[in-house]
N, C-alpha and C. Protein backbone atom coordinates (compact mmCIF):
# COMPACT_ATOMS: atom_id res chain seq x y z
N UNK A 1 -30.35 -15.43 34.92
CA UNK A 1 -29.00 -15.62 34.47
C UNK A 1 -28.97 -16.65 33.34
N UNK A 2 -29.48 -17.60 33.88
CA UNK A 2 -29.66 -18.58 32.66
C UNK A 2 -30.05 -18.22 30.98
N UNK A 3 -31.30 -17.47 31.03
CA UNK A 3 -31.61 -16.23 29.95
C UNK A 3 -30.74 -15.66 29.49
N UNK A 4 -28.99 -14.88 29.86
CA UNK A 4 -28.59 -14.18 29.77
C UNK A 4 -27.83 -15.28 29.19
N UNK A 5 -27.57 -16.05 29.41
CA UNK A 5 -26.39 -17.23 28.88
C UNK A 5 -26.44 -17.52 27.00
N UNK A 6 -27.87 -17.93 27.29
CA UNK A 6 -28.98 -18.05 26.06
C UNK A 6 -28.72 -16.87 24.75
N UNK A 7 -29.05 -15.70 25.23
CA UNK A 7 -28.55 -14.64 24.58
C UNK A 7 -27.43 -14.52 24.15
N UNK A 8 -26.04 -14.38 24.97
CA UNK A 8 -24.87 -14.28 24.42
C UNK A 8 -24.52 -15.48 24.08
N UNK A 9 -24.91 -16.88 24.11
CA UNK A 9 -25.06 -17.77 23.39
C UNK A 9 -24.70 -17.21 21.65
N UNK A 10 -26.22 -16.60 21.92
CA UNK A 10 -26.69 -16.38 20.30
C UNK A 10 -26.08 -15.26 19.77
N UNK A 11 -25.99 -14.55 20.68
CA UNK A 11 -25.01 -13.18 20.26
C UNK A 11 -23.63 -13.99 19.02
N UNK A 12 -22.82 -14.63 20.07
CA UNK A 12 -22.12 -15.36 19.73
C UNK A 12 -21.84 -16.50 18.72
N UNK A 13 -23.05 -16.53 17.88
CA UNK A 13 -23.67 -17.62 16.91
C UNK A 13 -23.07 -19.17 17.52
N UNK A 14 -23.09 -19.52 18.61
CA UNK A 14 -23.16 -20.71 19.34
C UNK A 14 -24.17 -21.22 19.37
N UNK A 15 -24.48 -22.56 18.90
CA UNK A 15 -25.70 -22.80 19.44
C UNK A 15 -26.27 -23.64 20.30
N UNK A 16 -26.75 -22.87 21.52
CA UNK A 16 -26.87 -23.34 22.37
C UNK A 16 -27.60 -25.13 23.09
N UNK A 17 -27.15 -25.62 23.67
CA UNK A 17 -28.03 -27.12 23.38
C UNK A 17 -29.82 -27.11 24.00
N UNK A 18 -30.11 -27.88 22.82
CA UNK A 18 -32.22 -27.45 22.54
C UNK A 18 -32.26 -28.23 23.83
N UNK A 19 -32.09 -28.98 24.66
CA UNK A 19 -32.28 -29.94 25.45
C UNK A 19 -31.76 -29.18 26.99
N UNK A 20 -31.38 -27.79 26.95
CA UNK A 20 -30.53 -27.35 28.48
C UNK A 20 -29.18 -27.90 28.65
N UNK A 21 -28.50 -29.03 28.54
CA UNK A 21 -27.76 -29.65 28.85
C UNK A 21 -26.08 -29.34 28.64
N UNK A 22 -25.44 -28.08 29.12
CA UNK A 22 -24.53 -27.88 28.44
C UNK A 22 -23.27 -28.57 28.67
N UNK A 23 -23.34 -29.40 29.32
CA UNK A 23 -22.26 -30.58 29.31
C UNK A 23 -21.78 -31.31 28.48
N UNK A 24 -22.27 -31.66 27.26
CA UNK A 24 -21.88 -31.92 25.77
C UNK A 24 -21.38 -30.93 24.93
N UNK A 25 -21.03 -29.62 25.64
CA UNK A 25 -20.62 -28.70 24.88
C UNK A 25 -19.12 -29.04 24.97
N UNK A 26 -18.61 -27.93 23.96
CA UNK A 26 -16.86 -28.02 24.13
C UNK A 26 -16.69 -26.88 25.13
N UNK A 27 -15.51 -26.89 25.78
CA UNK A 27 -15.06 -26.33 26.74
C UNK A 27 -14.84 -24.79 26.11
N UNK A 28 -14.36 -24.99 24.98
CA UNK A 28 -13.56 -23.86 24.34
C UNK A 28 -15.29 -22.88 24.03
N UNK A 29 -16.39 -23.59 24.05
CA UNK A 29 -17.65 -22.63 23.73
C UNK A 29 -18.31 -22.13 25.06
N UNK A 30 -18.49 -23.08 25.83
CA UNK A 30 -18.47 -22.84 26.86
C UNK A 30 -18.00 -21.78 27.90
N UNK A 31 -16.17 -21.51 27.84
CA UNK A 31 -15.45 -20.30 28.54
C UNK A 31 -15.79 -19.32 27.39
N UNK A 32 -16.16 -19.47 26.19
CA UNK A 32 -16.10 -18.17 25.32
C UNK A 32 -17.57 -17.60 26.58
N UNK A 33 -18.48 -18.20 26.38
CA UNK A 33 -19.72 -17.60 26.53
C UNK A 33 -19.48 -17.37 28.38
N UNK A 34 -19.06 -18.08 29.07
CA UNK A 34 -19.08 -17.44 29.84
C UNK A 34 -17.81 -15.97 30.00
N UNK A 35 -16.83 -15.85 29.45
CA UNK A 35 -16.14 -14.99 29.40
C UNK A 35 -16.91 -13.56 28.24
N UNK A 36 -17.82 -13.87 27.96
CA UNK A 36 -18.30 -12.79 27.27
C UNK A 36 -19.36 -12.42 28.32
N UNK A 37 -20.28 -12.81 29.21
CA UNK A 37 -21.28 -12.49 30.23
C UNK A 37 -20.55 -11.80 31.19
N UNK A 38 -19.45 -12.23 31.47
CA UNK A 38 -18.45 -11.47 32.68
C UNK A 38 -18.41 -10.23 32.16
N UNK A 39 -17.97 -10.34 30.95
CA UNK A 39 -17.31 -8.31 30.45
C UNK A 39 -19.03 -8.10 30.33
N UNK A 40 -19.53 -8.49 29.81
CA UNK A 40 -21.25 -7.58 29.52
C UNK A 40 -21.57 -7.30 31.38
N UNK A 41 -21.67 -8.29 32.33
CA UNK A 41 -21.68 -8.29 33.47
C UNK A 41 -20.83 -7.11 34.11
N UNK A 42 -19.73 -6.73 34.20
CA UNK A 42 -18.97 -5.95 34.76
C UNK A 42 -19.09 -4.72 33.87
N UNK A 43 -19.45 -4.30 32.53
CA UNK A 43 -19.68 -3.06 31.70
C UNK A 43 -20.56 -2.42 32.39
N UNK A 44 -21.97 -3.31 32.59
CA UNK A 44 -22.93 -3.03 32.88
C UNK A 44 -22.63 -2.44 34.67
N UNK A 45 -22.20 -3.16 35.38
CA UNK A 45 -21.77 -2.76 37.04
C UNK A 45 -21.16 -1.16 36.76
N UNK A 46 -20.62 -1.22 36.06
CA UNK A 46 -19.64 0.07 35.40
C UNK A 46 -20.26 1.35 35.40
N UNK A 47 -21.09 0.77 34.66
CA UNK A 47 -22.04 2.28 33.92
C UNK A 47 -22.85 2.28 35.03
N UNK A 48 -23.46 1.14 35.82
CA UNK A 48 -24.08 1.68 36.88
C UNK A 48 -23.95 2.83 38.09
N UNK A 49 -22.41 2.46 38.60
CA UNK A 49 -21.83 3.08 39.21
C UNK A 49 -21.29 4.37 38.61
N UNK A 50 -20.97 4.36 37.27
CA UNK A 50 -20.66 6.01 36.79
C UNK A 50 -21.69 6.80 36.88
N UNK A 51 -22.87 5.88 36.67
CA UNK A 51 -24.39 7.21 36.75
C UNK A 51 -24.56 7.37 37.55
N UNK A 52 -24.00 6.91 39.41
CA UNK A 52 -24.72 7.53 40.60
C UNK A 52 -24.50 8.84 40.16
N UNK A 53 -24.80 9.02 41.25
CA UNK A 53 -25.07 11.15 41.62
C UNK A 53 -24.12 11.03 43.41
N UNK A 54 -22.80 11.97 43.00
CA UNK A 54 -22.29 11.92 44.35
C UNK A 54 -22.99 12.87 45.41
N UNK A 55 -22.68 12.32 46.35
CA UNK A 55 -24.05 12.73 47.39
C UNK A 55 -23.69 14.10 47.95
């Protein structure tokens, strides 16, 4: 998960802190990036569940 943060971090041209520490971040970068992992997070649940095969 952490990895995934990292990414849409960068997706996001945020840049993420070199040190781990995202507590010096602003809040406003912070909810972006986590509000962008949620929709990639739940797209992804999405498409999972549209590709079962009903039984």
């Amino acid at each position: 998960m952490d990895q995934f943060k990292y990414e849409v971090a960068h997706e996001l041209g945020i840049q993420p802190p070199a040190d781990g520490y995202w507590g010096m971040m602003t809040t406003r970068d912070t909810g972006t990036i986590g509000g962008h992992m949620t929709r990639k997070l739940v797209a992804m649940a999405e498409q999972q569940l549209a590709s079962r095969q009903p039984f």
